[in-house]
N, C-alpha and C. Protein backbone atom coordinates (compact mmCIF):
# COMPACT_ATOMS: atom_id res chain seq x y z
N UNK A 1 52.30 -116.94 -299.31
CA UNK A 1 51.01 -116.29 -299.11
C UNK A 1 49.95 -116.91 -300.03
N UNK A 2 50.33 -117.36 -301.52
CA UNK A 2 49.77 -117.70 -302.01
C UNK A 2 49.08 -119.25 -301.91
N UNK A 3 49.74 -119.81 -301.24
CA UNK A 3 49.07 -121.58 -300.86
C UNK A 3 48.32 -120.91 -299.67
N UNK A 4 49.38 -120.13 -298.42
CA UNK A 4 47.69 -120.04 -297.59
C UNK A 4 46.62 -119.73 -297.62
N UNK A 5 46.25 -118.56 -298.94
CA UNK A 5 44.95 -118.36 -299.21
C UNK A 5 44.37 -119.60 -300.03
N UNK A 6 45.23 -120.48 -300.59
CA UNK A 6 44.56 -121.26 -301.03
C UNK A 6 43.62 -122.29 -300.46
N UNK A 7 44.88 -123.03 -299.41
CA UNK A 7 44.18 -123.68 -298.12
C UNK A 7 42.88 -122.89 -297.55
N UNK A 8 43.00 -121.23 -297.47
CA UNK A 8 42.11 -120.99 -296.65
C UNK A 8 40.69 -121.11 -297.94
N UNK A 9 40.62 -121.09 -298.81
CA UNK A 9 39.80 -121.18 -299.38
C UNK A 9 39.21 -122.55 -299.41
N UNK A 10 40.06 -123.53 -299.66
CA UNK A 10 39.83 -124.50 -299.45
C UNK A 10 39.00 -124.66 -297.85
N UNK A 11 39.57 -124.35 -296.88
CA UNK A 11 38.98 -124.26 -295.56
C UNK A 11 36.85 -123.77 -295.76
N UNK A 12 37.14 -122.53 -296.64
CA UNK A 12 36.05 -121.91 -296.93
C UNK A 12 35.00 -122.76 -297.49
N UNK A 13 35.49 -123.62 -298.37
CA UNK A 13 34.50 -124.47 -299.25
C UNK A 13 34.20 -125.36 -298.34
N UNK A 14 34.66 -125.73 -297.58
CA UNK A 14 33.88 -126.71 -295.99
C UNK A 14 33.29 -126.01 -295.02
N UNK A 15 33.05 -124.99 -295.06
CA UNK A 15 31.41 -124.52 -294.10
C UNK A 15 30.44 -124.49 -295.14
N UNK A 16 30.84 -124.34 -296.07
CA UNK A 16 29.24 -124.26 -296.95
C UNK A 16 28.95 -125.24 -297.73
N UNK A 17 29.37 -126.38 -297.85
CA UNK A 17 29.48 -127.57 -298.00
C UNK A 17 28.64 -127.44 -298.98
N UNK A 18 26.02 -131.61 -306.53
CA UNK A 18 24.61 -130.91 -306.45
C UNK A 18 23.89 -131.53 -307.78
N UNK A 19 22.92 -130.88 -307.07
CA UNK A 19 21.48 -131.29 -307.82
C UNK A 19 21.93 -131.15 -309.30
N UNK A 20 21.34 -131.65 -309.84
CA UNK A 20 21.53 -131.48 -311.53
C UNK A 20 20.47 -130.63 -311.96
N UNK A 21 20.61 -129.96 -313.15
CA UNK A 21 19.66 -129.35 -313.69
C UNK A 21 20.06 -127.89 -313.66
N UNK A 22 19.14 -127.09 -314.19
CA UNK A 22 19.51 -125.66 -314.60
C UNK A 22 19.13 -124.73 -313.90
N UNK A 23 19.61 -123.94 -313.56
CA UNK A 23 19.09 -122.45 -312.64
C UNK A 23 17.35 -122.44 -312.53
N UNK A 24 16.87 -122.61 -311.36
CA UNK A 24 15.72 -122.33 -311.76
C UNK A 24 15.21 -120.91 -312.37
N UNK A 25 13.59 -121.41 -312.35
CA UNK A 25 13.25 -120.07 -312.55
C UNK A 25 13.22 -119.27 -312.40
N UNK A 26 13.05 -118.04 -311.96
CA UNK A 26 13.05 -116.50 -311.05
C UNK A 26 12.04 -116.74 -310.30
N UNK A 27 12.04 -117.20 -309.22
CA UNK A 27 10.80 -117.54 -308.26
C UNK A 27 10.24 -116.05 -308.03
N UNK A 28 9.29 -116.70 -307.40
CA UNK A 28 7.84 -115.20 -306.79
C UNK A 28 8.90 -114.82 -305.70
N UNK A 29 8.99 -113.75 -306.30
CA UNK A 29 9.87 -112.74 -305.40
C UNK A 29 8.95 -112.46 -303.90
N UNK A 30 7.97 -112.39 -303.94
CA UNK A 30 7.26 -112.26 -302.68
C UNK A 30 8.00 -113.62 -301.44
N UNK A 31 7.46 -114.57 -302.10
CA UNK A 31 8.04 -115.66 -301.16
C UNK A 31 9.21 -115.66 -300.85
N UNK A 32 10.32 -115.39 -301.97
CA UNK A 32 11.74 -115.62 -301.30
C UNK A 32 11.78 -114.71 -300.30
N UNK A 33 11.27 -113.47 -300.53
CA UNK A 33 11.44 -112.11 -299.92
C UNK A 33 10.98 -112.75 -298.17
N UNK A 34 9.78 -113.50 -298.48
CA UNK A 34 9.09 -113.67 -297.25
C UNK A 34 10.14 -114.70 -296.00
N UNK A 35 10.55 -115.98 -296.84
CA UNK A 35 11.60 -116.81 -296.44
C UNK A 35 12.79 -115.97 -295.80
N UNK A 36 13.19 -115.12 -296.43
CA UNK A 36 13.99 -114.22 -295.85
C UNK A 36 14.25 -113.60 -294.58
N UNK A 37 12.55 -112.74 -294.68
CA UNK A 37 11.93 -112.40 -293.17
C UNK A 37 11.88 -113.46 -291.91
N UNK A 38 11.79 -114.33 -292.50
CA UNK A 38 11.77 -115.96 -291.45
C UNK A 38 13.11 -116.10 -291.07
N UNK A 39 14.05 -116.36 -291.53
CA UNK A 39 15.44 -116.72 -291.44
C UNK A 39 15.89 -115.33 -290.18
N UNK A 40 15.75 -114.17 -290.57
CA UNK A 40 16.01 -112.75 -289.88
C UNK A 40 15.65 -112.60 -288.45
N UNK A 41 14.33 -113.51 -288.27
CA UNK A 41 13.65 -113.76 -287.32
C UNK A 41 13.88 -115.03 -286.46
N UNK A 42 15.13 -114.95 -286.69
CA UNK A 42 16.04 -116.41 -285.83
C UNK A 42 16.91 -115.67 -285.31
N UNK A 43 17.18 -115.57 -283.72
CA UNK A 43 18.31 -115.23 -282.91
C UNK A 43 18.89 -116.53 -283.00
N UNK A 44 19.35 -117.47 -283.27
CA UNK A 44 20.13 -118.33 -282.84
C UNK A 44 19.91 -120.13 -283.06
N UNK A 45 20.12 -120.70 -284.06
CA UNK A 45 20.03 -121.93 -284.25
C UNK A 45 20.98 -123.17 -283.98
N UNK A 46 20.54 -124.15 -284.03
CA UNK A 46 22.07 -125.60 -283.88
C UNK A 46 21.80 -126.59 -284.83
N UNK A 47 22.71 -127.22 -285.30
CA UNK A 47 22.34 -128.22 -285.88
C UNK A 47 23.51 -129.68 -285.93
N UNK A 48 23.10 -130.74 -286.65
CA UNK A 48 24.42 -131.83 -286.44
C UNK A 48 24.02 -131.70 -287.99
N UNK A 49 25.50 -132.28 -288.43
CA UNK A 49 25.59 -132.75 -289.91
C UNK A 49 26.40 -133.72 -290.24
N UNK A 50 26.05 -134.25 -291.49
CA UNK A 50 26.82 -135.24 -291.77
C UNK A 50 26.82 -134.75 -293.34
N UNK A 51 28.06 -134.79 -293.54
CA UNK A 51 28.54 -134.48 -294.92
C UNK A 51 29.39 -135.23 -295.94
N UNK A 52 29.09 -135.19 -296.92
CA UNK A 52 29.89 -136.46 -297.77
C UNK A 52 30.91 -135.32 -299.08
N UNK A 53 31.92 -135.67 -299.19
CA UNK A 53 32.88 -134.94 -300.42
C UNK A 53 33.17 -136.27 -301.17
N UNK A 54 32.79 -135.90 -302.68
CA UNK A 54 32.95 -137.16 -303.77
C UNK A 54 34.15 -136.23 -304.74
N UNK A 55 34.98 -136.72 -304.48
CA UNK A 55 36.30 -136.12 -305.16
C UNK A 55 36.53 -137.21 -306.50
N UNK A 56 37.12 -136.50 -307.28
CA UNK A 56 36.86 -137.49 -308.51
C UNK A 56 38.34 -138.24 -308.16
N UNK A 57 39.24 -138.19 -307.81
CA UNK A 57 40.64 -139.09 -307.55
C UNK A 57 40.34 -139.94 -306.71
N UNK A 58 39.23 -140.21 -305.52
CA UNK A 58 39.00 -140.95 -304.50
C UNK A 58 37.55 -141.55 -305.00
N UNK A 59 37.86 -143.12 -305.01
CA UNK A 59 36.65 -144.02 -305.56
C UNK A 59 35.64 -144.04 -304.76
N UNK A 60 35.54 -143.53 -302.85
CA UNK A 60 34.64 -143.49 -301.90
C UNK A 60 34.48 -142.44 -301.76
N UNK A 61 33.35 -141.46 -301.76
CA UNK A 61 33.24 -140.38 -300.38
C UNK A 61 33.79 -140.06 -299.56
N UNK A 62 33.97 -138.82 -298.98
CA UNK A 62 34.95 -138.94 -297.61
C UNK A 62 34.01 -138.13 -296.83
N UNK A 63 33.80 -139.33 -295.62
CA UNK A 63 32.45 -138.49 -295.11
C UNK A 63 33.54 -137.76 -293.38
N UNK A 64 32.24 -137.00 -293.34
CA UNK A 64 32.42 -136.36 -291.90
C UNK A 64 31.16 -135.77 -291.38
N UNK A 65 30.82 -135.54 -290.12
CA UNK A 65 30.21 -134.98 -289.05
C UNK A 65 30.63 -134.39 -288.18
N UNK A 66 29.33 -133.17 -287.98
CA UNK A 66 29.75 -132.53 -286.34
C UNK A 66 28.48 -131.65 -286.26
N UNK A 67 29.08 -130.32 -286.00
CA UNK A 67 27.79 -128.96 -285.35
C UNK A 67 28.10 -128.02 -286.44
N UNK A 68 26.45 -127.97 -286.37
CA UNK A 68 27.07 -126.21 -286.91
C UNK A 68 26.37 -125.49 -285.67
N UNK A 69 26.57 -123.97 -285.38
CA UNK A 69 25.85 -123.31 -284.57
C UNK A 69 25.93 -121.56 -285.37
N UNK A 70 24.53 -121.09 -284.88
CA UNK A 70 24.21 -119.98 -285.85
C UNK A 70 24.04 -118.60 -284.81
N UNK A 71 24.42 -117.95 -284.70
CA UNK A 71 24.14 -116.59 -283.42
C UNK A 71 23.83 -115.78 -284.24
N UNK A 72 22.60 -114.77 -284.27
CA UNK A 72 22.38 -113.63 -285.11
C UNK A 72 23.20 -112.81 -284.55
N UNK A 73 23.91 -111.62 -284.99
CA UNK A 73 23.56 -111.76 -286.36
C UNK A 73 24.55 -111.77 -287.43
N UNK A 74 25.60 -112.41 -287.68
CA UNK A 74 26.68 -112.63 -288.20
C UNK A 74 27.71 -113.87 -287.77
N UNK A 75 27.02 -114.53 -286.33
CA UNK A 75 28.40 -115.28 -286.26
C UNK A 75 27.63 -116.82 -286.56
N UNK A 76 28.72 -117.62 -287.35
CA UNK A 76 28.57 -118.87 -288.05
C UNK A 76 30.01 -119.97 -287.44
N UNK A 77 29.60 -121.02 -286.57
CA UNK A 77 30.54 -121.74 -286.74
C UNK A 77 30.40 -123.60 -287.10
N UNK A 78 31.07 -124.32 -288.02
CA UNK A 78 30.91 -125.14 -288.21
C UNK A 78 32.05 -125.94 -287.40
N UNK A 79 31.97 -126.79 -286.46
CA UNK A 79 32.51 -127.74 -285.84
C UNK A 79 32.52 -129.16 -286.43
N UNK A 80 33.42 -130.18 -286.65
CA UNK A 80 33.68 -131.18 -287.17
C UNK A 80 34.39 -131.93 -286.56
N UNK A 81 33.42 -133.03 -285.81
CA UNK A 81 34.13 -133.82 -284.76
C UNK A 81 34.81 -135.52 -285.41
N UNK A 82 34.31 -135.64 -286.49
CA UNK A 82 34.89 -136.86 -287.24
C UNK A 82 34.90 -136.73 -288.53
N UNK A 83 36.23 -137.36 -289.09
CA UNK A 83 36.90 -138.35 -288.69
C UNK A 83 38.15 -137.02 -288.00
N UNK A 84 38.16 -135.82 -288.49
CA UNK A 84 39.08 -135.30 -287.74
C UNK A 84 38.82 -133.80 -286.70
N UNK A 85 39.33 -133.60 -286.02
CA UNK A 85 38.26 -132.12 -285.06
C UNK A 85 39.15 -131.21 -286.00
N UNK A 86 37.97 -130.22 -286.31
CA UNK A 86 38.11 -128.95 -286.84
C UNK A 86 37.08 -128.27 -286.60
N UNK A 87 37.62 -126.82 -286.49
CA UNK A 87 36.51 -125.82 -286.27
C UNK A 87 36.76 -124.12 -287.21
N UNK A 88 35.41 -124.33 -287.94
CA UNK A 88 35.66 -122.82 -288.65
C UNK A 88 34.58 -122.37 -288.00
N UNK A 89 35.40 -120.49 -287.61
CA UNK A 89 34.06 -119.49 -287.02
C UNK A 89 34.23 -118.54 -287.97
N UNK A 90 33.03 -117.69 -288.11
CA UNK A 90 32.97 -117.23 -288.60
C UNK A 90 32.03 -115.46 -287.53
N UNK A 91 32.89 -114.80 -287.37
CA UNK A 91 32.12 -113.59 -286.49
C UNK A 91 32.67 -112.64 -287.00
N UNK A 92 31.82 -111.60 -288.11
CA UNK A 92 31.77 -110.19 -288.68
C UNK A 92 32.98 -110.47 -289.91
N UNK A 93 33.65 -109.65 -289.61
CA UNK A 93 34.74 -109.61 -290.70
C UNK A 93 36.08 -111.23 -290.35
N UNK A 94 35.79 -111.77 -289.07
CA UNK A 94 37.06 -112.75 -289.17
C UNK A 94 36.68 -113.77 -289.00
N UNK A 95 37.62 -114.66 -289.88
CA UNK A 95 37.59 -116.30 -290.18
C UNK A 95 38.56 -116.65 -289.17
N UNK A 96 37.90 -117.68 -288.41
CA UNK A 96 39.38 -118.65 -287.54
C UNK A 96 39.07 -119.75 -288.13
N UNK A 97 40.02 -120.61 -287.97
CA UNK A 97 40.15 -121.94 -288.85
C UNK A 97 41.19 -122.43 -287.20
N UNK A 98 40.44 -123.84 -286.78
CA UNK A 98 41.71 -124.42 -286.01
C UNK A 98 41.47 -125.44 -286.26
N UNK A 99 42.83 -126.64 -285.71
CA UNK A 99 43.16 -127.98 -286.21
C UNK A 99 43.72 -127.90 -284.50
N UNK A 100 42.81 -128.78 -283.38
CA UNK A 100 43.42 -128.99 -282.00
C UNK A 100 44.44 -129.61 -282.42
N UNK A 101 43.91 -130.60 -282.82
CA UNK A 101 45.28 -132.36 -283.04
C UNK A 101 46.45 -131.70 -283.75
N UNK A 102 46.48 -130.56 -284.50
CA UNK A 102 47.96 -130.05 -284.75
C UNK A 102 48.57 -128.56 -284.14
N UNK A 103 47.07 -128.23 -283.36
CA UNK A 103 47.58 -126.66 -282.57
C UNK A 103 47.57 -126.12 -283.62
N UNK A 104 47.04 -126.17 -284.81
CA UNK A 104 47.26 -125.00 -286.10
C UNK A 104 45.68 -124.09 -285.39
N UNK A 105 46.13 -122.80 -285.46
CA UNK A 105 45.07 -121.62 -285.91
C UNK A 105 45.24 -121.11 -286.16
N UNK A 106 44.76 -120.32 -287.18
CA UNK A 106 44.81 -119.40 -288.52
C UNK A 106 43.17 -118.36 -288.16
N UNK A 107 43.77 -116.93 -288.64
CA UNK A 107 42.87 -115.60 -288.69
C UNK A 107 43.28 -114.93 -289.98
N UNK A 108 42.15 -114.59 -290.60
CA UNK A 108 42.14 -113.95 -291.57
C UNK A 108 41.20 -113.19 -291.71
N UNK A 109 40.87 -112.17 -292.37
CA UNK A 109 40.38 -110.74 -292.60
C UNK A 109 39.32 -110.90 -293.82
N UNK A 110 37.97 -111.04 -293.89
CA UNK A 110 36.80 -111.51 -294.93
C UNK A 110 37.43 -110.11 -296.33
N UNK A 111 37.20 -109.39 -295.69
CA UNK A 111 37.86 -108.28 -296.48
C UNK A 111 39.21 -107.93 -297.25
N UNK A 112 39.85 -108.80 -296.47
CA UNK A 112 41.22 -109.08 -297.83
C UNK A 112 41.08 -110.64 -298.57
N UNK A 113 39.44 -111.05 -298.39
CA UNK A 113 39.57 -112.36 -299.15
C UNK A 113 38.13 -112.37 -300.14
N UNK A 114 37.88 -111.81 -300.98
CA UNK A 114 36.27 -111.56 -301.46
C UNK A 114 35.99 -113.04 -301.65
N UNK A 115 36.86 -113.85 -301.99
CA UNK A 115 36.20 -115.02 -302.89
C UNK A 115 35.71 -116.11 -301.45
N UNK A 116 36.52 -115.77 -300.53
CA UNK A 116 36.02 -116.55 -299.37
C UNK A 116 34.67 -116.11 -298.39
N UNK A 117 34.54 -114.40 -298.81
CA UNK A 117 33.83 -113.81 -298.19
C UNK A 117 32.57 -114.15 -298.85
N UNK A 118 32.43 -114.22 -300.23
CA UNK A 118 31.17 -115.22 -300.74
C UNK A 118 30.83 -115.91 -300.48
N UNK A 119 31.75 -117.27 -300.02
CA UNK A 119 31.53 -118.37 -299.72
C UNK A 119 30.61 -118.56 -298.37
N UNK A 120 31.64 -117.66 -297.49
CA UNK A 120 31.08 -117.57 -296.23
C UNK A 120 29.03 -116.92 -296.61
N UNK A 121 29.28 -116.38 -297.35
CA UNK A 121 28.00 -115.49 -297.08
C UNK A 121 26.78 -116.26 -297.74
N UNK A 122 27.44 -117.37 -298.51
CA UNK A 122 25.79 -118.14 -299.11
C UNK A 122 25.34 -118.86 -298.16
N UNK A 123 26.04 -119.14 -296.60
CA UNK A 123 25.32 -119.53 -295.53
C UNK A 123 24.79 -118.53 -294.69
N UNK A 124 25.74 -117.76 -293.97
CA UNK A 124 25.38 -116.90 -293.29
C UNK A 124 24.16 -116.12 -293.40
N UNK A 125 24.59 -115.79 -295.09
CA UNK A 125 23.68 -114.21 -295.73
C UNK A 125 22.06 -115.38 -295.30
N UNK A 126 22.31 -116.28 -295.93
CA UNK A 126 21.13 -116.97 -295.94
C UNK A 126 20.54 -117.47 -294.49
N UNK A 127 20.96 -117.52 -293.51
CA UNK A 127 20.81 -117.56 -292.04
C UNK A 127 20.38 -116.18 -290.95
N UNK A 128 21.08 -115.25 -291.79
CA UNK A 128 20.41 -114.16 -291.53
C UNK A 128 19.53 -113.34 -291.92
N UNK A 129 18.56 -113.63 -293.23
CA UNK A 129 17.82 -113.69 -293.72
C UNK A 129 17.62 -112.15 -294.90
N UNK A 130 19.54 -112.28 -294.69
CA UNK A 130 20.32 -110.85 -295.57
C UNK A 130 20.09 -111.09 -297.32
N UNK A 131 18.90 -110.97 -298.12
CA UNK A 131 19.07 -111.32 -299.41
C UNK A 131 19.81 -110.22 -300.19
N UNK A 132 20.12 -108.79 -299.13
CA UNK A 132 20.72 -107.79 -299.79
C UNK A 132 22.40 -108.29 -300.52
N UNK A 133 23.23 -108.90 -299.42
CA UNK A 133 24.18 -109.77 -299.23
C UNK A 133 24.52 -110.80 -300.56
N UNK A 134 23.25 -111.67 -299.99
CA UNK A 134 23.01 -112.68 -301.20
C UNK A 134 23.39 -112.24 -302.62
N UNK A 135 22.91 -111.32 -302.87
CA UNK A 135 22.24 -110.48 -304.50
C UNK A 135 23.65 -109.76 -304.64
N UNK A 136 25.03 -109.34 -303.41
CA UNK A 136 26.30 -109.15 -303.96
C UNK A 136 26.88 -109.70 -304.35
N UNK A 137 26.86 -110.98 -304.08
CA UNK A 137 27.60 -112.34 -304.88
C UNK A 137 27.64 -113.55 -305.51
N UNK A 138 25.82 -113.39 -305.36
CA UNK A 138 25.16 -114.77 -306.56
C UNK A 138 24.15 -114.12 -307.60
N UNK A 139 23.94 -115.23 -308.32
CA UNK A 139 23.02 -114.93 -309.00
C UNK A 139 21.95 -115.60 -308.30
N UNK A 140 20.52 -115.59 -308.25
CA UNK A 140 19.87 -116.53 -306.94
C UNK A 140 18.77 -117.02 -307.77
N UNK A 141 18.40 -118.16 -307.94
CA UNK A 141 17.36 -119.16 -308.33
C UNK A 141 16.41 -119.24 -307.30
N UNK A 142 15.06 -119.45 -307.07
CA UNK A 142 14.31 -119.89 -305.50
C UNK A 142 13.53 -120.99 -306.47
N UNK A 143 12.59 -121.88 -305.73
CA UNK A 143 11.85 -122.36 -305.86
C UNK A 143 11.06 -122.71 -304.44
N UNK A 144 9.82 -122.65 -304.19
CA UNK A 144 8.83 -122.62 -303.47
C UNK A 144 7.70 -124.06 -303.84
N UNK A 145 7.91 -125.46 -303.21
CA UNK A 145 7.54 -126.18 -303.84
C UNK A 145 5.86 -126.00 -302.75
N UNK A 146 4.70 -127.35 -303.23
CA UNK A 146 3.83 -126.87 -302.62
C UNK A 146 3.93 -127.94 -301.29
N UNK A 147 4.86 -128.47 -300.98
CA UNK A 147 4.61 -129.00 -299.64
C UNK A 147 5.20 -128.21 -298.63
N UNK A 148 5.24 -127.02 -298.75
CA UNK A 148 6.11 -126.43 -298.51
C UNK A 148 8.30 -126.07 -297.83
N UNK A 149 8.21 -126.87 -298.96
CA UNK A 149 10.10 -127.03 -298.62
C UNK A 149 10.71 -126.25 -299.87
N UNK A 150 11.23 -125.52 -299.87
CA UNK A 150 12.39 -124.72 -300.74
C UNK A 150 13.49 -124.96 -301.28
N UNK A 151 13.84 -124.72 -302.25
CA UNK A 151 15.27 -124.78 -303.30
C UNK A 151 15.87 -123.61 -303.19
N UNK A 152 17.48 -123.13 -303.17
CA UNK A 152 17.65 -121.72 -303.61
C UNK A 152 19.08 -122.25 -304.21
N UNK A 153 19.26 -121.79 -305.03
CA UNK A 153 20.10 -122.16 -306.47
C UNK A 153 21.03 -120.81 -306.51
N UNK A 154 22.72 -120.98 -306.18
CA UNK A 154 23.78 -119.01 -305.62
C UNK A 154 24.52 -120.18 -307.16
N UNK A 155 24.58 -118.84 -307.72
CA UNK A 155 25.74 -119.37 -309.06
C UNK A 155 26.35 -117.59 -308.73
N UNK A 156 27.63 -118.02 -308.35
CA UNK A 156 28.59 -116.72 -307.98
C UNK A 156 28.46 -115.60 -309.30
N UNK A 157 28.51 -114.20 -309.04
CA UNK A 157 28.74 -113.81 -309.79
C UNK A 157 29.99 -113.58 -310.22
N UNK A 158 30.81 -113.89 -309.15
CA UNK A 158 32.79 -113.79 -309.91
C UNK A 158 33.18 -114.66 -310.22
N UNK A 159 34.10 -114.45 -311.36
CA UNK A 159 34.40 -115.45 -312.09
C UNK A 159 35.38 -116.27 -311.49
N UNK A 160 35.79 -115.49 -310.57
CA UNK A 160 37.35 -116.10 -310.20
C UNK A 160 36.80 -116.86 -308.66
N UNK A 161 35.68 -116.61 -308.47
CA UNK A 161 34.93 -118.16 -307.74
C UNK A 161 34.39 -118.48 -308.22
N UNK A 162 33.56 -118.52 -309.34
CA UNK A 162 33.64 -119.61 -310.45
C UNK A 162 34.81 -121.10 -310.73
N UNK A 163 35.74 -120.24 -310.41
CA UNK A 163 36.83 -121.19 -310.60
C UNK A 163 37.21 -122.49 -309.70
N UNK A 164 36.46 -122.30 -308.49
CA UNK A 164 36.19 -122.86 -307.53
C UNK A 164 35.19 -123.52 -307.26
N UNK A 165 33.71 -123.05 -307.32
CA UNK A 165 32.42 -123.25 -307.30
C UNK A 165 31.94 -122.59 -308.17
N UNK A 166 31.13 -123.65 -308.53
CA UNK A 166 29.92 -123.28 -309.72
C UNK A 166 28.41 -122.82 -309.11
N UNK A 167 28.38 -123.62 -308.50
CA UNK A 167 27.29 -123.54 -307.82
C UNK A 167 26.98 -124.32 -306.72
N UNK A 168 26.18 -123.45 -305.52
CA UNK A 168 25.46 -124.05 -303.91
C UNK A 168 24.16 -124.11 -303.86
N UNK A 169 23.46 -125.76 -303.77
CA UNK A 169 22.12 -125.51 -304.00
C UNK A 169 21.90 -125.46 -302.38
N UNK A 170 21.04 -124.75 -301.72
CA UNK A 170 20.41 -124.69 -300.51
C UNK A 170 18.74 -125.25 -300.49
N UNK A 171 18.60 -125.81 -299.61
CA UNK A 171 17.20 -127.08 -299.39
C UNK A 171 16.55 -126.67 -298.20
N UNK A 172 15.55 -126.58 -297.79
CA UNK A 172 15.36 -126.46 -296.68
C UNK A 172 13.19 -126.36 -296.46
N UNK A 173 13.30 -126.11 -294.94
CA UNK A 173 11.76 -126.33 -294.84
C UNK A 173 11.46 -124.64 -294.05
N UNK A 174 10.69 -123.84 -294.28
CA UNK A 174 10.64 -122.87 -293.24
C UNK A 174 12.16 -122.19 -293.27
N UNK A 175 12.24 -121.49 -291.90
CA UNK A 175 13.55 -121.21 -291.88
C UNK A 175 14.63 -121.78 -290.82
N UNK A 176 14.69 -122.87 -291.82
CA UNK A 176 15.94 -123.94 -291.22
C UNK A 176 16.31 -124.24 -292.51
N UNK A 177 17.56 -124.58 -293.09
CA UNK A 177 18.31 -124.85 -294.12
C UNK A 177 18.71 -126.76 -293.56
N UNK A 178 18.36 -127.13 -294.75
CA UNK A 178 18.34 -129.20 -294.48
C UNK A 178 19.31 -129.52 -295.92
N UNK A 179 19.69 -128.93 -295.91
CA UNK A 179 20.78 -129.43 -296.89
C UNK A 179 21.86 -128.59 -297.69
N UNK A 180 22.81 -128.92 -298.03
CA UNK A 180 23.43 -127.32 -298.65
C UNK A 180 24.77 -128.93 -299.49
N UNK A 181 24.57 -128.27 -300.85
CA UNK A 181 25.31 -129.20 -301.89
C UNK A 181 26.29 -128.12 -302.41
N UNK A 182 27.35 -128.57 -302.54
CA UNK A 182 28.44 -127.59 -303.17
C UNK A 182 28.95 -128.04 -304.21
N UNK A 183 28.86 -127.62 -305.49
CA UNK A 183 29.48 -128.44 -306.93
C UNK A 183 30.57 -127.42 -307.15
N UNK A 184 31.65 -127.78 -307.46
CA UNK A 184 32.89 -127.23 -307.90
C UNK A 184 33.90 -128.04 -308.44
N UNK A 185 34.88 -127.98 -309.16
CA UNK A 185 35.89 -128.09 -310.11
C UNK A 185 36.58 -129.64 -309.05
N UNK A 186 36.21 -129.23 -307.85
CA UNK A 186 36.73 -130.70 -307.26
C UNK A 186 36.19 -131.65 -306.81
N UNK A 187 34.76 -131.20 -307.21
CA UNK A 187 34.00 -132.86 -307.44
C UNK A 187 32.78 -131.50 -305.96
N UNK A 188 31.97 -132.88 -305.58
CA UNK A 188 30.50 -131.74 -305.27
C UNK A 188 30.79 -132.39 -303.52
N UNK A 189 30.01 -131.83 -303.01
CA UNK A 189 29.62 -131.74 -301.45
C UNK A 189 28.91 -132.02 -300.94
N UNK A 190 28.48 -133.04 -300.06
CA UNK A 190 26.78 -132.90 -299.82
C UNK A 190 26.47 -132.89 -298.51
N UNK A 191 25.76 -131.74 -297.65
CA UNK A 191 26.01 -131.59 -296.36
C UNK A 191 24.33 -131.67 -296.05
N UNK A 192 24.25 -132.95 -295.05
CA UNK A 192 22.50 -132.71 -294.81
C UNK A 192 23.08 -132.66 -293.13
N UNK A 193 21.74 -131.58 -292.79
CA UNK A 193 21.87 -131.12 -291.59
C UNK A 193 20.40 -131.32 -290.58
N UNK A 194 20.28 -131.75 -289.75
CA UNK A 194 19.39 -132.39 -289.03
C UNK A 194 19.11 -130.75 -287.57
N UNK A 195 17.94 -130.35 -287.63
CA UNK A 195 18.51 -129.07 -286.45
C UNK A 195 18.27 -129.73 -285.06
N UNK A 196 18.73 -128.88 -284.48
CA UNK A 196 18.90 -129.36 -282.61
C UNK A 196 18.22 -128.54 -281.82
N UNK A 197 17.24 -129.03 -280.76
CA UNK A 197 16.16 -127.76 -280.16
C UNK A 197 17.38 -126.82 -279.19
């Protein structure tokens, strides 16, 4: 039981796929608040990505691409068509995880997994424009630059995803998310996402 939650965590840290520097400031709460309202005000987004993992044992990147797709108001799935097909969904309380090329699928319960249920939620929460969510399991940085494109800086508040991730910086213009960096204990993430009409 204990390696499959591990894997599945591991699974977890690839939908939410960093920057250097320190927590920002406590941004104008008005704006994040407002960004928020924007995101909430999305039934339904797509996007392609291409993502790079810099593992410190592997001297290259290990890149991959595919979809993500966003349905308000809770369901999240990231599709990954190279170099291998995988697909994580994500709808209310359950995670599927499948592997076609090995017939593996796996279900699990957000609620018997908090540390994955974070994970899941620094996209989602942030897609659904839930900062209530957000504020259960990060600490949250914003920045509001003036061309108007955004920073938001989730440093978990549990320690025991801490142990995992340190921190997810989120990038973006309006309410579309263009980048999402994951720094953790196994080297960082870098997922830029291009959206699809």
């Amino acid at each position: 039981m204990r390696r499959t939650r591990r894997s599945l965590l591991r699974a977890a840290v690839l939908l939410v796929p960093v920057a250097g520097g320190s927590l920002p400031v406590r941004a104008d709460q008005a704006a994040l608040e407002a960004l928020m309202r924007a995101f909430a005000a999305v039934p339904r987004s797509q996007a392609s990505f291409t993502e790079k993992k810099a593992i410190p044992e592997l001297d290259l990147p290990l890149p991959s691409e595919g979809t993500l797709v966003w349905v308000a108001p809770d369901r999240l799935e990231k599709r990954t068509t190279t170099p291998i097909q995988e697909v994580l969904r994500v709808t209310g309380d359950r995670l599927i995880y499948e592997r076609p090329d090995r017939g593996t699928r796996q279900e699990f319960s957000l609620a018997e997994q908090p540390e994955m249920r974070a994970l899941v939620e620094a996209i989602r929460g942030t897609l659904a424009g839930d900062l209530a969510t957000l504020r259960q399991h990060y600490d949250i940085g914003f920045d509001l630059l003036a061309d108007g494109s955004w920073r938001m800086v989730l440093v978990p508040l549990s320690w025991r995803l801490r142990g995992a991730v340190q921190r997810i910086v989120l990038a973006g213009r309006g309410a579309q998310v263009l980048a999402v960096d994951t720094e953790g204990n196994g080297g960082v993430t870098r997922m830029r996402i291009t959206p699809l009409p």
